[in-house]
PDB file of N, CA and C in Angstrom:
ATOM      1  N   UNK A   1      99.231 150.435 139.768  1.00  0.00           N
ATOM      2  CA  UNK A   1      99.309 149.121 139.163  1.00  0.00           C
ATOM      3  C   UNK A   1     100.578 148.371 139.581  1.00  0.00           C
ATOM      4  N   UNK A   2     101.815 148.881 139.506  1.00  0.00           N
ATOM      5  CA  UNK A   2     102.672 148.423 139.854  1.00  0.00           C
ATOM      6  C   UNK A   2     102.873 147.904 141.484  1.00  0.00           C
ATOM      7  N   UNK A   3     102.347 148.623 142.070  1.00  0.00           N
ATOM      8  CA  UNK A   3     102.233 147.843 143.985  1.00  0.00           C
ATOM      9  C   UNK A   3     101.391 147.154 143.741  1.00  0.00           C
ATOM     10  N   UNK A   4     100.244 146.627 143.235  1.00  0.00           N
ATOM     11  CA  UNK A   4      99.214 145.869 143.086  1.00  0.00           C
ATOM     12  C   UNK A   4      99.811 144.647 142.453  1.00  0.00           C
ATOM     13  N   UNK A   5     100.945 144.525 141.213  1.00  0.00           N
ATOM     14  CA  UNK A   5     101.400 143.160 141.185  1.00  0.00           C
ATOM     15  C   UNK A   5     102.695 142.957 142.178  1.00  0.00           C
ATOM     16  N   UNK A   6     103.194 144.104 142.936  1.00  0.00           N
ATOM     17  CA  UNK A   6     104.321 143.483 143.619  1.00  0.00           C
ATOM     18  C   UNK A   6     103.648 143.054 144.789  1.00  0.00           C
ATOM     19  N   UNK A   7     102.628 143.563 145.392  1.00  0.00           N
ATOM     20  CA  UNK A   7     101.760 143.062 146.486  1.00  0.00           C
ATOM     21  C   UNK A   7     101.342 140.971 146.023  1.00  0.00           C
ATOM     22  N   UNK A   8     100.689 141.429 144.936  1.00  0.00           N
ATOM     23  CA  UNK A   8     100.301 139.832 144.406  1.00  0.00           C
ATOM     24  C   UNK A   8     101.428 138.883 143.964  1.00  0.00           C
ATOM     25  N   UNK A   9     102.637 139.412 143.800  1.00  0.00           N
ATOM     26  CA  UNK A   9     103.793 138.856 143.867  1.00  0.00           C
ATOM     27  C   UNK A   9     104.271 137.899 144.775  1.00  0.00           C
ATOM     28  N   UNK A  10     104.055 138.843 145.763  1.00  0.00           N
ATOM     29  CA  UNK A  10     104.761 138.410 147.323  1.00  0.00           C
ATOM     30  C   UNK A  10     104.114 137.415 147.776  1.00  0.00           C
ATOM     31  N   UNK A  11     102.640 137.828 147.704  1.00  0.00           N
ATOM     32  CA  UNK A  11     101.539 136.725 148.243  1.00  0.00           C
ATOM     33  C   UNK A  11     101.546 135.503 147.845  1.00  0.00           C
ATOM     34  N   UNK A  12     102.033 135.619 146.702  1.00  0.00           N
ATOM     35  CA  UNK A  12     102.264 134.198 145.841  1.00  0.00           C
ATOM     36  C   UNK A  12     103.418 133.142 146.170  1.00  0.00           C
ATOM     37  N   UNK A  13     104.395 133.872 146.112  1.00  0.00           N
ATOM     38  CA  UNK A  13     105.852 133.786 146.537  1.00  0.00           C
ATOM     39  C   UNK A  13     105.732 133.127 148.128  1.00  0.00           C
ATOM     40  N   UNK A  14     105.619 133.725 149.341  1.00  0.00           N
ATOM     41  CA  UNK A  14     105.306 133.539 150.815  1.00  0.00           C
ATOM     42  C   UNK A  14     106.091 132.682 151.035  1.00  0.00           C
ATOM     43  N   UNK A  15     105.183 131.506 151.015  1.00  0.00           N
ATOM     44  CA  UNK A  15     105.698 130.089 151.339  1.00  0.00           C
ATOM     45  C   UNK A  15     107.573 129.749 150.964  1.00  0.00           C
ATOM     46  N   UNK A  16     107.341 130.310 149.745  1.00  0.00           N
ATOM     47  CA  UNK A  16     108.640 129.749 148.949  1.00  0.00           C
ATOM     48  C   UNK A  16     110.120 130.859 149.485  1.00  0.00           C
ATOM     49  N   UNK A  17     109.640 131.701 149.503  1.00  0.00           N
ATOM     50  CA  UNK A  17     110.513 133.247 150.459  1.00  0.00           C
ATOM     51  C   UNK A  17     111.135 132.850 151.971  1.00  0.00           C
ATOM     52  N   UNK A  18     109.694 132.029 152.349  1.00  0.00           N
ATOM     53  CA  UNK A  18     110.270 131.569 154.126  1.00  0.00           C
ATOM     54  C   UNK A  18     111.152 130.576 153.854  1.00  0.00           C
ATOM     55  N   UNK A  19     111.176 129.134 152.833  1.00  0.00           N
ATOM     56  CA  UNK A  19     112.064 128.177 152.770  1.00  0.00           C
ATOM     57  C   UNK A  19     113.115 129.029 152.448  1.00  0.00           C
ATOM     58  N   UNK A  20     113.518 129.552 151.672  1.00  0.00           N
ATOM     59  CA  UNK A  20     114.947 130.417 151.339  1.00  0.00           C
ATOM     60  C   UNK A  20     115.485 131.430 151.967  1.00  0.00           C
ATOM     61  N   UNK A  21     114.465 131.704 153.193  1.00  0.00           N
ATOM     62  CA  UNK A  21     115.245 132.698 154.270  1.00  0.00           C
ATOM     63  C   UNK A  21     116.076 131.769 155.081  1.00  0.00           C
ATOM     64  N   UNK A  22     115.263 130.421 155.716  1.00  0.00           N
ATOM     65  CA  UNK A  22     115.745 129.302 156.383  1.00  0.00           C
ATOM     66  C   UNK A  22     117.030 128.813 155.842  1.00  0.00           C
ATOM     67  N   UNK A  23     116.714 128.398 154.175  1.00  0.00           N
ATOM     68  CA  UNK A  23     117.961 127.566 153.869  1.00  0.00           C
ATOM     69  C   UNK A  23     118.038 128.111 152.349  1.00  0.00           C
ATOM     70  N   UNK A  24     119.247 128.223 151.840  1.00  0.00           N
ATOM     71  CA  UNK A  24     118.841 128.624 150.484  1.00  0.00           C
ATOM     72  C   UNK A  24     119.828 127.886 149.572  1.00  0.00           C
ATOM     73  N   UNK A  25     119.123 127.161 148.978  1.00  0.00           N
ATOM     74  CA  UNK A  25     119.776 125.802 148.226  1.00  0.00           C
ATOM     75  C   UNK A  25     119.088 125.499 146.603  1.00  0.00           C
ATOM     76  N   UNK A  26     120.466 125.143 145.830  1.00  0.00           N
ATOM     77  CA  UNK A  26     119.858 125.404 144.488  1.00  0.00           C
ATOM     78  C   UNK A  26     118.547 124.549 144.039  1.00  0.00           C
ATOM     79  N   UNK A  27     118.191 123.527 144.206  1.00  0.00           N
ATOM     80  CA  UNK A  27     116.762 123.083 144.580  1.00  0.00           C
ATOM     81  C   UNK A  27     115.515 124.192 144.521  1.00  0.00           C
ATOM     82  N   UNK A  28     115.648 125.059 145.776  1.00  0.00           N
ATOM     83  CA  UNK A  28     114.738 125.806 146.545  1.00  0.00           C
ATOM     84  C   UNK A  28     114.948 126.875 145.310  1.00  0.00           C
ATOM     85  N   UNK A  29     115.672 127.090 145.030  1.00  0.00           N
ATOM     86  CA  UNK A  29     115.614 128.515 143.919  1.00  0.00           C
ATOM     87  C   UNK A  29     115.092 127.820 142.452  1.00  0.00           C
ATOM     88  N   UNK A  30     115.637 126.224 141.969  1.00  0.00           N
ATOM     89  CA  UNK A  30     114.961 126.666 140.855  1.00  0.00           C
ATOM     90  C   UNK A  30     113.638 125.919 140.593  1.00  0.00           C
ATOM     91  N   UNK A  31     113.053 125.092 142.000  1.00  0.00           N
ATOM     92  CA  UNK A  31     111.645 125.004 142.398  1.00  0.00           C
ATOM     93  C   UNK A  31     111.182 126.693 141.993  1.00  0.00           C
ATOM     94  N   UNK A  32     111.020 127.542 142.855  1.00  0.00           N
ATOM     95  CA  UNK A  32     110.656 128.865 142.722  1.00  0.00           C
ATOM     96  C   UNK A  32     110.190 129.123 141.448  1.00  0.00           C
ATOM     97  N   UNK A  33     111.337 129.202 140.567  1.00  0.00           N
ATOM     98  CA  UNK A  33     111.534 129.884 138.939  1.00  0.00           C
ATOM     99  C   UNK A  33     110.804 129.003 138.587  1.00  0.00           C
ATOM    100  N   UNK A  34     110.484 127.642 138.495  1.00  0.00           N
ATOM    101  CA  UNK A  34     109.855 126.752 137.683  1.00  0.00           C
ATOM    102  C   UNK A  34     108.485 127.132 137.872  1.00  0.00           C
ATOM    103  N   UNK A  35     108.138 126.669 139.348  1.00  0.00           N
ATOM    104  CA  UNK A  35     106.727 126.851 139.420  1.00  0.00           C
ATOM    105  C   UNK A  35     105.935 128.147 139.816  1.00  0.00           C
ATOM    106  N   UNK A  36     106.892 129.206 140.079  1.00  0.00           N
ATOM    107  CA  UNK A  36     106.264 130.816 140.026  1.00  0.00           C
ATOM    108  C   UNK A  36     106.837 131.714 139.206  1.00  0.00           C
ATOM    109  N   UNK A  37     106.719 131.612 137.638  1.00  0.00           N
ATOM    110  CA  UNK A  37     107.825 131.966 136.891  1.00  0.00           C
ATOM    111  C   UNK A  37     107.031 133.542 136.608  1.00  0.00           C
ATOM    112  N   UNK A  38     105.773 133.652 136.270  1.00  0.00           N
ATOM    113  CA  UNK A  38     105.116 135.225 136.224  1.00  0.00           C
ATOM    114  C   UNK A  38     105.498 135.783 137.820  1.00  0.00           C
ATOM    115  N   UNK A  39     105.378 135.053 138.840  1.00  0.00           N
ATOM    116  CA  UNK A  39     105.681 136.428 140.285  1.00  0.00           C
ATOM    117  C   UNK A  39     107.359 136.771 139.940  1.00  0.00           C
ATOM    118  N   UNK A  40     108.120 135.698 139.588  1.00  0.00           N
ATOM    119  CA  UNK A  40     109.204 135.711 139.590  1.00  0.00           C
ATOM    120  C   UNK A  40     109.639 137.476 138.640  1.00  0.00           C
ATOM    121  N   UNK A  41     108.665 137.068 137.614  1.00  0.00           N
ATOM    122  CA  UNK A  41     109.417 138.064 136.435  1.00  0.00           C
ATOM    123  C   UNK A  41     108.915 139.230 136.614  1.00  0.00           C
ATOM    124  N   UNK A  42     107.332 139.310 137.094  1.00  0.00           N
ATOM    125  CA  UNK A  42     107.099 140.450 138.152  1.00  0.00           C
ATOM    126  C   UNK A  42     107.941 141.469 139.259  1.00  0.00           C
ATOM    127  N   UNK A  43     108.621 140.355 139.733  1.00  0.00           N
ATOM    128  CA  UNK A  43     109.616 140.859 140.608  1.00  0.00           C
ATOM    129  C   UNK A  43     111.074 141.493 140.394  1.00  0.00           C
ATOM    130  N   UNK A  44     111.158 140.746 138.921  1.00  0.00           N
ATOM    131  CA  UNK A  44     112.533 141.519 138.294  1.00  0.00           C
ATOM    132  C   UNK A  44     112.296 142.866 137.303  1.00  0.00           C
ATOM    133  N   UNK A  45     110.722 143.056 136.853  1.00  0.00           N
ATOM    134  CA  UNK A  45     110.453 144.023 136.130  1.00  0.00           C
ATOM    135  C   UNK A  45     110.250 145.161 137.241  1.00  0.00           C
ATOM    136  N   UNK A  46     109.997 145.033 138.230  1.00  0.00           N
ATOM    137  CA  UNK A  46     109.213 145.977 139.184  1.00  0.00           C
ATOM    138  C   UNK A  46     110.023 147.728 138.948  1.00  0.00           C
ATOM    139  N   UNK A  47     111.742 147.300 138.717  1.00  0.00           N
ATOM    140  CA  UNK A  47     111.835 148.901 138.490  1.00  0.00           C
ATOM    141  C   UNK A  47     111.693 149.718 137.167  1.00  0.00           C
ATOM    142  N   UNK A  48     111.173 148.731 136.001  1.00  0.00           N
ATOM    143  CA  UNK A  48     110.879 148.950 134.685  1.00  0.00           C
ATOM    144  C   UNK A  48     109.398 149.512 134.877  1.00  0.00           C
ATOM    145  N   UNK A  49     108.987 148.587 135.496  1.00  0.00           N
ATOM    146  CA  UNK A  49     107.401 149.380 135.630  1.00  0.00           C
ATOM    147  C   UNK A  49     107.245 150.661 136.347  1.00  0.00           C
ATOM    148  N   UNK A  50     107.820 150.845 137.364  1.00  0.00           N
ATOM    149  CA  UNK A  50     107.690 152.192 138.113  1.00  0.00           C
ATOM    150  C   UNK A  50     108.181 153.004 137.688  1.00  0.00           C
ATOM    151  N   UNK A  51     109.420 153.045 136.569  1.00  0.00           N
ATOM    152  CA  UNK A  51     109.883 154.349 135.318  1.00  0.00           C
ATOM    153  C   UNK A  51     108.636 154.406 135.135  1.00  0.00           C
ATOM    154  N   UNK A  52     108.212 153.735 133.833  1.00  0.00           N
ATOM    155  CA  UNK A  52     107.270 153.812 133.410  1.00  0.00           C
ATOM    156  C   UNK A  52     105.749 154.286 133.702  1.00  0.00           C
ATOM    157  N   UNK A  53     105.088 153.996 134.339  1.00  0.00           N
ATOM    158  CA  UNK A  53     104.101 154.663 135.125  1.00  0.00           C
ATOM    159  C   UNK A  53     104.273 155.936 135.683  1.00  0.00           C
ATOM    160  N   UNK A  54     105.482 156.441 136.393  1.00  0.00           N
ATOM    161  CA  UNK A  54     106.419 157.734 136.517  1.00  0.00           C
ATOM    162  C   UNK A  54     105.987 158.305 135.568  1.00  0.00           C
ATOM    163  N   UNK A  55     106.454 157.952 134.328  1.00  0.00           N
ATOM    164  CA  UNK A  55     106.914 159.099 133.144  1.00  0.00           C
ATOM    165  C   UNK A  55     105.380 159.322 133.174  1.00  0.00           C
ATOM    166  N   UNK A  56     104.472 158.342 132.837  1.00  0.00           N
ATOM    167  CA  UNK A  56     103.520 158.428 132.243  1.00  0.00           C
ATOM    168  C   UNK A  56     102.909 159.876 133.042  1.00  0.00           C
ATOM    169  N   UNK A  57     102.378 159.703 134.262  1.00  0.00           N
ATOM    170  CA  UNK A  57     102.499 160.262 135.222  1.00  0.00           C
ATOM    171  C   UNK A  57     102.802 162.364 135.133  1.00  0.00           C
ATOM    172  N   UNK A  58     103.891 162.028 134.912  1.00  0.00           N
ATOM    173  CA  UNK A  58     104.986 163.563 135.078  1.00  0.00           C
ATOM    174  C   UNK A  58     104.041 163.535 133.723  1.00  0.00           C
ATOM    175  N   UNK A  59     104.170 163.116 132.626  1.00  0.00           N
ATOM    176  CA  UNK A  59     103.719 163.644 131.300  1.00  0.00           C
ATOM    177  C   UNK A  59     102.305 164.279 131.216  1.00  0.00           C
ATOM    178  N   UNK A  60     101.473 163.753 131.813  1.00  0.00           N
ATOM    179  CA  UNK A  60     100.076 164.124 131.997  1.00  0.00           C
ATOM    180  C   UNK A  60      99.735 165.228 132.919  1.00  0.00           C
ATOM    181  N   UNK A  61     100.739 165.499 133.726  1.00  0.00           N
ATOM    182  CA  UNK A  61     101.016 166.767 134.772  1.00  0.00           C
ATOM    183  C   UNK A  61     101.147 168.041 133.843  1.00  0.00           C
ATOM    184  N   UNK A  62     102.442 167.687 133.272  1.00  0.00           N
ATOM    185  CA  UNK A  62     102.946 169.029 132.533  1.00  0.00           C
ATOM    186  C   UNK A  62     102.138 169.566 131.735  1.00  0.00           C
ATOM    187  N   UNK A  63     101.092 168.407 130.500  1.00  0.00           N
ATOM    188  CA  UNK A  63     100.431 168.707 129.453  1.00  0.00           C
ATOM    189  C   UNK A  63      98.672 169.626 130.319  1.00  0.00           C
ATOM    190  N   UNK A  64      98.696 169.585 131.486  1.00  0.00           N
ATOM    191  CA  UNK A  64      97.407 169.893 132.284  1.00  0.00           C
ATOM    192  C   UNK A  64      97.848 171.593 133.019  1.00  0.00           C
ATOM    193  N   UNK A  65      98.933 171.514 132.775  1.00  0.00           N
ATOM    194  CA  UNK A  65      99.989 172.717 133.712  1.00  0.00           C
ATOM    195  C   UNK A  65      99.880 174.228 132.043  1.00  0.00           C
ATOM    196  N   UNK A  66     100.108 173.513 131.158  1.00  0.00           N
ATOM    197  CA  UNK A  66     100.358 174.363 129.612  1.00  0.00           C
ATOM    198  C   UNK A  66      99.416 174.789 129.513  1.00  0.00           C
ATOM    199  N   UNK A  67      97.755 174.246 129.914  1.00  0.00           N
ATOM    200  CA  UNK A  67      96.735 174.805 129.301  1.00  0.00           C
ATOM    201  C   UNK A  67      96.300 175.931 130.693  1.00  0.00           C
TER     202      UNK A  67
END
């Protein structure tokens, strides 16, 4: 789940990623945040989600390992 929204992240983002590789000007950044504010926050959760899915993960291992 988590590569699946950072994948749909990016895709979203594209356009707006190439202007700010070119030039990166406060304009261009808070265009971005305004009008892609879910890829945006996607992109700052991404290492919250991959704990998470992790643990979940390891937890369902161990409890399959006991029996």
């Amino acid at each position: 789940m988590p590569l699946l929204l950072l994948i749909l992240a990016f895709l979203d983002l594209r356009t707006e990623l190439r202007l700010l590789l070119d030039q990166i000007t406060l304009t261009a950044l808070l265009y971005t945040f305004r009008q892609h504010t879910l890829a945006v926050v996607v992109l700052m959760l991404q290492p919250s989600l991959w704990f998470h899915y992790r643990r979940g993960r390891v937890t369902v291992i161990s409890k399959d390992q006991s029996t």
